[in-house]
Protein backbone atom coordinates (compact mmCIF):
# COMPACT_ATOMS: atom_id res chain seq x y z
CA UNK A 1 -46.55 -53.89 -25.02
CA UNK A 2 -49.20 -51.31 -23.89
CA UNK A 3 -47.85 -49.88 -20.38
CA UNK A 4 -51.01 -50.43 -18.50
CA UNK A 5 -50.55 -54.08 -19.15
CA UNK A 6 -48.96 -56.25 -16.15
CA UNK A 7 -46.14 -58.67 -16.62
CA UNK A 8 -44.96 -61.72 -14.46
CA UNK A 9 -44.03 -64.81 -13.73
CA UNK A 10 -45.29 -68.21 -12.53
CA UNK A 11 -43.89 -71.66 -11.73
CA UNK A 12 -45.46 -74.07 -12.91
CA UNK A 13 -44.20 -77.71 -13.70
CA UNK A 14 -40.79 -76.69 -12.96
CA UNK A 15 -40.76 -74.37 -15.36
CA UNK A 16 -40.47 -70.52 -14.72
CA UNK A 17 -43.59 -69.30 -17.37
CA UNK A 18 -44.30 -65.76 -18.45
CA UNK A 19 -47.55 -63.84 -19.12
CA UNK A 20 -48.71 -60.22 -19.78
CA UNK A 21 -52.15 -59.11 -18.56
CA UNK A 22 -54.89 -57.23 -19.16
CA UNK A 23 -56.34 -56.81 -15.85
CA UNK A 24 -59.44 -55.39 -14.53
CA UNK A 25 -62.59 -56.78 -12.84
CA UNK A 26 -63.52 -58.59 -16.21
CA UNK A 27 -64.33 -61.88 -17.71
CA UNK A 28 -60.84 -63.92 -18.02
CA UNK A 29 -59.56 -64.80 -21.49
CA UNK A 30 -56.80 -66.71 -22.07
CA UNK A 31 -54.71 -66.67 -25.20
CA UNK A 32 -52.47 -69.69 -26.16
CA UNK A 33 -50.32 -68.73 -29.32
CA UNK A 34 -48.68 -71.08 -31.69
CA UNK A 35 -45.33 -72.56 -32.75
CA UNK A 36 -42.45 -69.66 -32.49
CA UNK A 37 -45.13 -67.11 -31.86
CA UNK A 38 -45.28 -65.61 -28.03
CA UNK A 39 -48.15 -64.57 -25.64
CA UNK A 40 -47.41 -60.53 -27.26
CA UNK A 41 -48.36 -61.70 -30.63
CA UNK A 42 -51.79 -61.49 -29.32
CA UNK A 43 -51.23 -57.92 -28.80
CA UNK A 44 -53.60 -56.24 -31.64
CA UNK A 45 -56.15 -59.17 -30.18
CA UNK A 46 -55.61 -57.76 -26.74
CA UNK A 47 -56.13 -54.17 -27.83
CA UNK A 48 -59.34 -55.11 -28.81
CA UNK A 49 -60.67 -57.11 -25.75
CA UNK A 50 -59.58 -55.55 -23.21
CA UNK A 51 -62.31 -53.13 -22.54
CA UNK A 52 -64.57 -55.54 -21.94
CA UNK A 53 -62.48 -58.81 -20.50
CA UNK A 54 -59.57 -59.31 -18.41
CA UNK A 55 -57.22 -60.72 -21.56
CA UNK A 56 -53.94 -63.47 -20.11
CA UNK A 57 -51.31 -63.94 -22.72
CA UNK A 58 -49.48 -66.73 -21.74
CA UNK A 59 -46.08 -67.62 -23.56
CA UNK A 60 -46.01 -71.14 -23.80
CA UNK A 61 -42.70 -73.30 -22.85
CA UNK A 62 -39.62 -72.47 -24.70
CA UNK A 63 -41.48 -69.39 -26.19
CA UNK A 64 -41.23 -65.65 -25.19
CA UNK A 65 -39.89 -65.45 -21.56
CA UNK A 66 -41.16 -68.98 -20.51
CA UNK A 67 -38.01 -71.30 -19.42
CA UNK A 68 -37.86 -74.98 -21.70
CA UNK A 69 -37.50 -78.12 -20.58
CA UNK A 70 -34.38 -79.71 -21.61
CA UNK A 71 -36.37 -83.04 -22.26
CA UNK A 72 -39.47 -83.01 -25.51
CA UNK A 73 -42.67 -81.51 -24.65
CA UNK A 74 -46.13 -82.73 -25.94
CA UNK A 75 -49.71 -81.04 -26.05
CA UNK A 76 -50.74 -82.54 -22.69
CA UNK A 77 -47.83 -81.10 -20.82
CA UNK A 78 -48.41 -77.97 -22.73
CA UNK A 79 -52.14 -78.57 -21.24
CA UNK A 80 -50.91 -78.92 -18.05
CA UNK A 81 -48.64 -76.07 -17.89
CA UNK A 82 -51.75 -74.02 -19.05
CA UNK A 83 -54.06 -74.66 -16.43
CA UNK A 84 -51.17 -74.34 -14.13
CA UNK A 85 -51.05 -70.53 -15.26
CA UNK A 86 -55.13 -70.48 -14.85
CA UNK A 87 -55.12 -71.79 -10.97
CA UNK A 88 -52.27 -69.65 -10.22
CA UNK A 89 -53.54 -66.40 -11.29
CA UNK A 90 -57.07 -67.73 -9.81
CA UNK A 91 -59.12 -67.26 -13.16
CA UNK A 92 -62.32 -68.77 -12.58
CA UNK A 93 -63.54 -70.26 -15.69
CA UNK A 94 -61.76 -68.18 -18.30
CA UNK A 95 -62.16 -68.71 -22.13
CA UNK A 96 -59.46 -70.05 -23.86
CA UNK A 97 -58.36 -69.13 -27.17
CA UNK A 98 -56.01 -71.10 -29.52
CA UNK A 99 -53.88 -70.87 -32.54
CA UNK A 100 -52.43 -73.88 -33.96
CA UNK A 101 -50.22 -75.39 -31.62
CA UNK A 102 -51.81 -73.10 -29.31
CA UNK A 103 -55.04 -74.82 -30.46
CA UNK A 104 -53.71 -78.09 -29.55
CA UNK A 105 -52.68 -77.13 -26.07
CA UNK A 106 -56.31 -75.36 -25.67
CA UNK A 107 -58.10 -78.70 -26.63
CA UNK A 108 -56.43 -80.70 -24.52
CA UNK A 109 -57.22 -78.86 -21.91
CA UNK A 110 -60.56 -78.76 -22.38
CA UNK A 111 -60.69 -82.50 -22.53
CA UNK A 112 -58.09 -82.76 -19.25
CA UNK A 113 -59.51 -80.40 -17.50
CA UNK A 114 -63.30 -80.10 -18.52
CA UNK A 115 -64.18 -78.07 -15.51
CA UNK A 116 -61.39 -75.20 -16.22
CA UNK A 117 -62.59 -73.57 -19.55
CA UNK A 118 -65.69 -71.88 -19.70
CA UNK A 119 -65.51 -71.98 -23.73
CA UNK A 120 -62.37 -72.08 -26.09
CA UNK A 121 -61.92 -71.14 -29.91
CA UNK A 122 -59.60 -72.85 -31.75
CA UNK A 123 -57.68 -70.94 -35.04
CA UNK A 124 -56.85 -73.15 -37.61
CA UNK A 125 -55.95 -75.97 -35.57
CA UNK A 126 -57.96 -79.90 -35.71
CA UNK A 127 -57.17 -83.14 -34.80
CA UNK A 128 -55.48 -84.66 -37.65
CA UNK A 129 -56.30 -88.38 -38.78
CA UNK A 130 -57.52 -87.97 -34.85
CA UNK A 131 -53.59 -89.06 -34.20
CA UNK A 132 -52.03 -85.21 -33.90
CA UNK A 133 -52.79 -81.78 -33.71
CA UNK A 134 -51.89 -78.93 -36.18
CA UNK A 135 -48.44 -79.11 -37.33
CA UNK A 136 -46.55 -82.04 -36.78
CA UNK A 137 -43.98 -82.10 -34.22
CA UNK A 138 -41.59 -85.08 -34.53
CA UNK A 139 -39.13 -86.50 -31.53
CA UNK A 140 -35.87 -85.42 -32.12
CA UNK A 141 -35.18 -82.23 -34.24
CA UNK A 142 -37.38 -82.15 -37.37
CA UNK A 143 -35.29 -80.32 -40.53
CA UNK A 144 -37.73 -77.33 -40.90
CA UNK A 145 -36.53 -75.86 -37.15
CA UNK A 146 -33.09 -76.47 -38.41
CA UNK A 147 -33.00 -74.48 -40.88
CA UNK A 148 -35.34 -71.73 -39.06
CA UNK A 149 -32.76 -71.25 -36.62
CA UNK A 150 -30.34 -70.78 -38.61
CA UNK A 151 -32.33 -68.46 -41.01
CA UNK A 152 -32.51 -66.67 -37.24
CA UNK A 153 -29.02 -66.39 -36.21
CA UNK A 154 -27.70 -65.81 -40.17
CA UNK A 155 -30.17 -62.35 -40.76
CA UNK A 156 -30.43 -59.13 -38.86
CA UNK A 157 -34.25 -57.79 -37.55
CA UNK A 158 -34.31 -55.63 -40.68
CA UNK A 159 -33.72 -58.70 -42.99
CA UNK A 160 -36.13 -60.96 -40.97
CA UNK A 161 -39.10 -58.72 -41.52
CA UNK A 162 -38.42 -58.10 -45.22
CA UNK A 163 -38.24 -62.03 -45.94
CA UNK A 164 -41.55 -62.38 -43.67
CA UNK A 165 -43.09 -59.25 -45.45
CA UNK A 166 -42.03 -60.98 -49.15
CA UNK A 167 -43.54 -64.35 -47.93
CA UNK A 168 -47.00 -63.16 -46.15
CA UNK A 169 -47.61 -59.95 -48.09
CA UNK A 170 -51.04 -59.92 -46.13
CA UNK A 171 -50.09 -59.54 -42.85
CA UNK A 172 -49.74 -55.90 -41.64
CA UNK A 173 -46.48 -54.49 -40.21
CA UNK A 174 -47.52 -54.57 -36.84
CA UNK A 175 -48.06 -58.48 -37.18
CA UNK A 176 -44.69 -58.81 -39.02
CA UNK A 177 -42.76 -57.22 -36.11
CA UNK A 178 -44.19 -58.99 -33.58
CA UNK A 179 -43.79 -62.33 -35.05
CA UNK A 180 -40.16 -61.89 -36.01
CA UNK A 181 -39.34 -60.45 -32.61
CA UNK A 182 -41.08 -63.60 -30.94
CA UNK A 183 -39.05 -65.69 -33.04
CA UNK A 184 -35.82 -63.49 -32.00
CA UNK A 185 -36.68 -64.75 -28.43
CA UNK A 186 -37.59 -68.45 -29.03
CA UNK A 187 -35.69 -71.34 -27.57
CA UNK A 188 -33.67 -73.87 -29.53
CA UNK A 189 -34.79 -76.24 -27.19
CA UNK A 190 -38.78 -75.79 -28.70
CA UNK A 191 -37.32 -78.33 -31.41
CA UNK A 192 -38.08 -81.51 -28.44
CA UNK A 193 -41.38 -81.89 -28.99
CA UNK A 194 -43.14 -85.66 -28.18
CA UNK A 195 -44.12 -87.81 -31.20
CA UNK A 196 -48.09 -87.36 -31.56
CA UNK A 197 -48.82 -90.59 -31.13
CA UNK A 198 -47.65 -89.39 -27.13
CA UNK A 199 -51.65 -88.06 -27.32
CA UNK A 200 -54.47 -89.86 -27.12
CA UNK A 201 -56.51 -87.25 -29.07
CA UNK A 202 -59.82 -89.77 -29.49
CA UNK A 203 -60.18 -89.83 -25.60
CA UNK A 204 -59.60 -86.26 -25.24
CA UNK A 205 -61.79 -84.96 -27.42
CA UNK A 206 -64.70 -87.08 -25.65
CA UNK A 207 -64.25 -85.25 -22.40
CA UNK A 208 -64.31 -81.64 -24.12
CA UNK A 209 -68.11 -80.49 -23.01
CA UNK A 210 -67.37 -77.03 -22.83
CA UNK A 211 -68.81 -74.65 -25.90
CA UNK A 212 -66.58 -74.80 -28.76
CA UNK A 213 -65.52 -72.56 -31.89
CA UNK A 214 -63.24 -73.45 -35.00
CA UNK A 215 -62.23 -70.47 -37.09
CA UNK A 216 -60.03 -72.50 -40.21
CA UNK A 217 -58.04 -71.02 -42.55
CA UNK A 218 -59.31 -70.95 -46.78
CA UNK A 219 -58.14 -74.68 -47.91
CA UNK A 220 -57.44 -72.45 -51.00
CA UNK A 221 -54.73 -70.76 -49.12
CA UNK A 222 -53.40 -73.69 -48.14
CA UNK A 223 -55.79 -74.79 -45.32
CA UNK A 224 -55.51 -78.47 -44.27
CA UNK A 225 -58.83 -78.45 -42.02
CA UNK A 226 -61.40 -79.65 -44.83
CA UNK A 227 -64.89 -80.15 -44.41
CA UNK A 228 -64.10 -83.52 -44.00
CA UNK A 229 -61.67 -82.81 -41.06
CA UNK A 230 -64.33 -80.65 -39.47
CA UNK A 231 -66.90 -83.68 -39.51
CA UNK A 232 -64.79 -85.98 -38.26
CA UNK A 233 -63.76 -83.40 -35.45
CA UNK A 234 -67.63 -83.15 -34.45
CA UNK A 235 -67.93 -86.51 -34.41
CA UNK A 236 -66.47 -86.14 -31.28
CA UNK A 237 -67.02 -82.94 -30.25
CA UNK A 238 -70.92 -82.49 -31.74
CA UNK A 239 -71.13 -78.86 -30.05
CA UNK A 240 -68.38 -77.88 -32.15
CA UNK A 241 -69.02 -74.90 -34.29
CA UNK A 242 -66.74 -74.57 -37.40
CA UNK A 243 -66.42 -71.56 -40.46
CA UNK A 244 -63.78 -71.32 -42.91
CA UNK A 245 -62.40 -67.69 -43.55
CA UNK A 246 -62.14 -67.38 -47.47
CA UNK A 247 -58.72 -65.87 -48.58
CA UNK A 248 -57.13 -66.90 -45.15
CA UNK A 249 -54.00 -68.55 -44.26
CA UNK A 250 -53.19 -70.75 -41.69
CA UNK A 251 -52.29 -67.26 -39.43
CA UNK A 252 -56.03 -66.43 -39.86
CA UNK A 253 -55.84 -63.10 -37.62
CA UNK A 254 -52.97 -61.80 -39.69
CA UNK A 255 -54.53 -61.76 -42.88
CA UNK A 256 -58.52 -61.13 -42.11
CA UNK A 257 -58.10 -59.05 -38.80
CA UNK A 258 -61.43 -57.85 -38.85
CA UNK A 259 -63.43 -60.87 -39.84
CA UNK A 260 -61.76 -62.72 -37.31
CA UNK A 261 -62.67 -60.04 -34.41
CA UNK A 262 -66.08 -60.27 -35.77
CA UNK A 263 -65.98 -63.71 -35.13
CA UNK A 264 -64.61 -63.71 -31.29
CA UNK A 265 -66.24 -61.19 -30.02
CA UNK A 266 -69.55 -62.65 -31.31
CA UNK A 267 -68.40 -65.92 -29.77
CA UNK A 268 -66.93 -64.24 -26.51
CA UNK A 269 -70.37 -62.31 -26.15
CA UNK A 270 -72.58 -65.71 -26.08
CA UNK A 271 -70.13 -67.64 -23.35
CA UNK A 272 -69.44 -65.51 -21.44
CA UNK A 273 -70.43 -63.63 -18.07
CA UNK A 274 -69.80 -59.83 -16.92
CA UNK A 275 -68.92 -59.73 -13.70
């Protein structure tokens, strides 16, 4: 957390939500992180942007310092709580940037709210037989977040980062720490996610007018967004633009940092406005 960098609070849906903040008279970015991540796992992206745009990390329900629901969640309330953030803080057609289930909450609030996002980017992270987004979230408490937790509560720090470290050899130390930590701070109650079918992705996706970027992780490195995927995703979004990072994972800014800066800030550049 860079000391410069504001921290607060909104309520939004009921919910108490967290962000940290950039600031300055800049273009507004927003960055929506994925499952067990949290708003500061954006932080090396931040570092980056910040000079030239007013970056919003926002940590999504459950995650980070956001309160959770005690009932399931699904991408539209996810949406929802998102451009709650946006009007609160007053951001006037920010970019929004995605990863996975982050992704998911960023397109569907592009197609809920068509008027809110000036652009968004989406990291590995496509509609899915058109029926769900990124990784599947099940009603109820799916076996993988069983055993995560407990992984959580049975290993110190130290051991966390090794086993993450062993498992992701690619991603640099800084990424390790901040993922572990964010998972340190994430809510059992994350597990209560609404079934997919809770999403009428089809419709969505045919409000989303708003440019649009897909950076996908190397179906080599276990990728699931083929170029079949991507066609059927412009299908309904035509202005989609889509490139696969070779030697990615699904975690596409923790294992080609640079190529994927490349990327946003040559997206960033064309949509949007200095102010």
């Amino acid at each position: 957390f860079v000391a410069t960098w504001q921290s607060g609070y909104v309520e939004v849906n009921g919910l108490r939500l967290h962000y940290t903040r950039t600031g300055g008279d800049k273009p507004p970015v927003v960055l929506a992180h994925g499952f067990s991540d949290d708003g500061l796992c954006w932080t090396p992206v931040a570092e980056i942007l910040e000079s030239d745009y007013d970056v919003i990390m926002v940590d999504a329900r459950g995650h980070g310092r956001s309160e959770a629901p005690e009932e399931g969640s699904n991408r539209t309330d996810m949406a929802s709580d998102l451009h709650g953030v946006i009007e609160a803080l007053g951001l006037h057609r920010p970019a929004v940037i995605g990863h996975s289930m982050g992704g998911g909450t960023t397109l569907a609030l592009a197609g809920l709210y068509p008027d809110v996002p000036s652009a968004i980017l989406l990291e590995d992270a496509a509609p899915r037989g058109l029926a769900a987004m990124g990784m599947p979230h099940n009603p109820g408490r799916p076996a993988w977040i069983t055993e995560m937790f407990e992984n959580i509560r049975s290993k110190t720090r130290e051991q966390l980062i090794a086993e993450q470290r062993a498992a992701t050899p690619a991603w640099s130390e800084v990424a390790l720490e901040l993922v572990i930590d964010a998972r340190l701070r994430l809510s059992p109650k994350v597990a209560n996610f609404g079934p997919p079918t809770a999403v009428d992705w089809p419709a969505i996706l045919k409000r989303v007018t708003c440019p649009a970027m897909l950076i996908a992780a190397d179906p080599a490195r276990g990728g699931t967004i083929t170029a079949e995927r991507i066609a059927a995703f412009q299908s309904y979004v035509p202005q989609l633009r889509a490139m696969t990072i070779k030697g990615a994972g699904h975690c596409v800014r923790y294992e080609r940092f640079d190529r994927y800066m490349d990327i946003v800030r040559g997206f960033l550049a064309g949509v949007t406005e200095t102010t």
